[in-house]
Protein backbone atom coordinates (compact mmCIF):
# COMPACT_ATOMS: atom_id res chain seq x y z
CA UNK A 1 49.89 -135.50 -72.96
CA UNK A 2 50.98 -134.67 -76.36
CA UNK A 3 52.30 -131.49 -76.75
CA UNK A 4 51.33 -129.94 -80.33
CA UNK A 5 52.81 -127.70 -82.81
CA UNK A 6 50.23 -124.91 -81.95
CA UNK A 7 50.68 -125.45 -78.18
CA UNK A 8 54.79 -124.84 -78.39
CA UNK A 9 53.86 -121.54 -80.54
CA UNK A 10 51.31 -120.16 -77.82
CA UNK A 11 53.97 -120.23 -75.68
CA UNK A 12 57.17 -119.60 -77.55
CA UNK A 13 55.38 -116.47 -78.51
CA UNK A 14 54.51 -115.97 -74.56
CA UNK A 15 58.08 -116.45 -73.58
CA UNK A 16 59.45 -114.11 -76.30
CA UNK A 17 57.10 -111.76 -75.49
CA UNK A 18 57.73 -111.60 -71.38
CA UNK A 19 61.83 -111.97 -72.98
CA UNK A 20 61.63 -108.91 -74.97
CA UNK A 21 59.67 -106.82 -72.62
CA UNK A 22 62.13 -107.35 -69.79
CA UNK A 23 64.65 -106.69 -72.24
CA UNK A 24 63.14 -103.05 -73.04
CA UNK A 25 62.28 -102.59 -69.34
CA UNK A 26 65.78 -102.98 -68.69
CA UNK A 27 67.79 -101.45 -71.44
CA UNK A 28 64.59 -98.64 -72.59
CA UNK A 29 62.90 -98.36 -69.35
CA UNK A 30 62.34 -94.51 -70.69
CA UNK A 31 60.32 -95.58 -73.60
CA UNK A 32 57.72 -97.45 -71.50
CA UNK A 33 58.09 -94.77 -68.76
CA UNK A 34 57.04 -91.87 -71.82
CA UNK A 35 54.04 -94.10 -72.39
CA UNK A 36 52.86 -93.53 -68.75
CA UNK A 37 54.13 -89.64 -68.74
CA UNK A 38 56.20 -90.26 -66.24
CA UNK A 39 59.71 -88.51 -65.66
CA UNK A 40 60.66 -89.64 -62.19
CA UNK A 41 63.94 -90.29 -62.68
CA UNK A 42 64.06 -93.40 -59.90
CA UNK A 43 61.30 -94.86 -61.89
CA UNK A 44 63.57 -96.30 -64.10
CA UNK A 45 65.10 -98.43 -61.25
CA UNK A 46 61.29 -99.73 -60.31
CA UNK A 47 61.01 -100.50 -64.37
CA UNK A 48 63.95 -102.01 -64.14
CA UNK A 49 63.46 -104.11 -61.46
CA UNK A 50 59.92 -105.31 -62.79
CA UNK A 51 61.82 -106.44 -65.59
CA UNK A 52 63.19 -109.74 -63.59
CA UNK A 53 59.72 -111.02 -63.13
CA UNK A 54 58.44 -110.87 -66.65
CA UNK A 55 62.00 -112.73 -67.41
CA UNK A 56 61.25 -115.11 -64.93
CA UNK A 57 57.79 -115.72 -66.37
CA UNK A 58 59.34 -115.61 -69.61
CA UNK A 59 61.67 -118.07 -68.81
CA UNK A 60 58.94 -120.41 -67.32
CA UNK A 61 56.72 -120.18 -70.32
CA UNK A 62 60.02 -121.43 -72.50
CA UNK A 63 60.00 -124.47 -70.21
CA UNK A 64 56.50 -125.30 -70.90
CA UNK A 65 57.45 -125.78 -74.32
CA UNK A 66 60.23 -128.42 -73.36
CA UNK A 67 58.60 -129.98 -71.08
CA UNK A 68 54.47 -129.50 -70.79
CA UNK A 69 54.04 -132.21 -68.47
CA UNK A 70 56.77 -131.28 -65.93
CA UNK A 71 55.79 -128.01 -66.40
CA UNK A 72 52.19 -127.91 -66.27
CA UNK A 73 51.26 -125.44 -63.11
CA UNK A 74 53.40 -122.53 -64.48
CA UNK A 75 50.55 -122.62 -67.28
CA UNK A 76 47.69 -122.31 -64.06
CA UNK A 77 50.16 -119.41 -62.62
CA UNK A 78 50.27 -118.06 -66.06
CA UNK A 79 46.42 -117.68 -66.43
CA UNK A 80 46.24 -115.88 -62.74
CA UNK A 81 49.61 -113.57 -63.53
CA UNK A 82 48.48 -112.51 -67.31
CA UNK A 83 44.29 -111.99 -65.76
CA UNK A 84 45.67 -109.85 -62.54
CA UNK A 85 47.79 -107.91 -65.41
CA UNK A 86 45.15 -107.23 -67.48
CA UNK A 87 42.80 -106.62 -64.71
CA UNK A 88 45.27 -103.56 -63.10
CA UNK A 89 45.86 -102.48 -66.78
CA UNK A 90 41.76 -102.31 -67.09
CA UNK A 91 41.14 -100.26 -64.58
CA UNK A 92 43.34 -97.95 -65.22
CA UNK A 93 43.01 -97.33 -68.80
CA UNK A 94 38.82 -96.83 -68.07
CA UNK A 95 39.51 -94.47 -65.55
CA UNK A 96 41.50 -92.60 -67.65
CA UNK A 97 44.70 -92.95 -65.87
CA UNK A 98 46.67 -94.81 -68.89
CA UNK A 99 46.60 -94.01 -72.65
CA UNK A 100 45.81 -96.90 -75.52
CA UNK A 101 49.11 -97.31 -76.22
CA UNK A 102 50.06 -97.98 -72.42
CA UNK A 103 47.37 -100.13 -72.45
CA UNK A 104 48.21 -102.64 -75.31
CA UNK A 105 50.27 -104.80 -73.46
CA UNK A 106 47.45 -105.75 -71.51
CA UNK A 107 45.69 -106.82 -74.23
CA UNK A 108 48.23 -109.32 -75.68
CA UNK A 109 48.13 -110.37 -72.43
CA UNK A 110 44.61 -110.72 -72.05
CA UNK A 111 44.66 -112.58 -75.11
CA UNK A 112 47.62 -115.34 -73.86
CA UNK A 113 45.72 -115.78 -70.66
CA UNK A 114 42.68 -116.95 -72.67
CA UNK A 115 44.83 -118.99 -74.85
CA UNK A 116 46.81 -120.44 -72.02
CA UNK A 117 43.01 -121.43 -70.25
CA UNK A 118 41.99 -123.41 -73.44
CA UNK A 119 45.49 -125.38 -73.39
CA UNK A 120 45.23 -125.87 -69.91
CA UNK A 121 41.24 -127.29 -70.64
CA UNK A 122 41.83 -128.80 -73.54
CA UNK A 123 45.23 -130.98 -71.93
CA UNK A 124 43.61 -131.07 -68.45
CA UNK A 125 43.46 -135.08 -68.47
């Protein structure tokens, strides 16, 4: 399976993006805690702690890109993880729970999940 110079950007920009959301999660939980208007101050320790599985998936989606073939079912487990995301996000912001902004990352994820599907399609053989 050849691996492309379009497939390694889908998902260095996937793993950055997982990187540096676990990074903010961790070091600026209160920014993405303001988004939600929340002020519980133990909140931070469940952002926090959300933060090492977007880092994992982070870190998986940076393997893809060394090694696609090796690493070809974290791109299924991506589809299912970046979907379910979305899919909580949805709800929420149409029942008027979350705010646009809160809701963004959802989209960009929304977006990589449909990217990841076509790779996966696309390299399926």
């Amino acid at each position: 399976m050849r691996h492309h110079w379009y497939d390694k950007t889908v998902f260095v920009i996937a793993a950055v993006f997982n990187l540096s959301t676990a990074a903010i999660l961790i070091f600026r939980p209160d920014f993405v805690l303001a988004r939600f208007g929340i002020s519980d101050p133990m909140a931070k320790w469940l952002a926090r702690s959300l933060a090492s599985s977007v880092a994992t998936w982070g870190l998986a989606y940076a393997l893809i890109v060394v090694n696609p073939v090796r690493f070809r079912e974290f791109v299924r487990l991506g589809i299912v993880s970046k979907t379910f995301f979305f899919t909580i996000y949805a709800v929420a912001f149409f029942s008027n729970a979350i705010a646009f902004l809160a809701f963004i990352p959802a989209l960009i994820d929304l977006v990589l999940a449909l990217l990841f599907a076509e790779y996966w399609w696309r390299t399926r053989t």
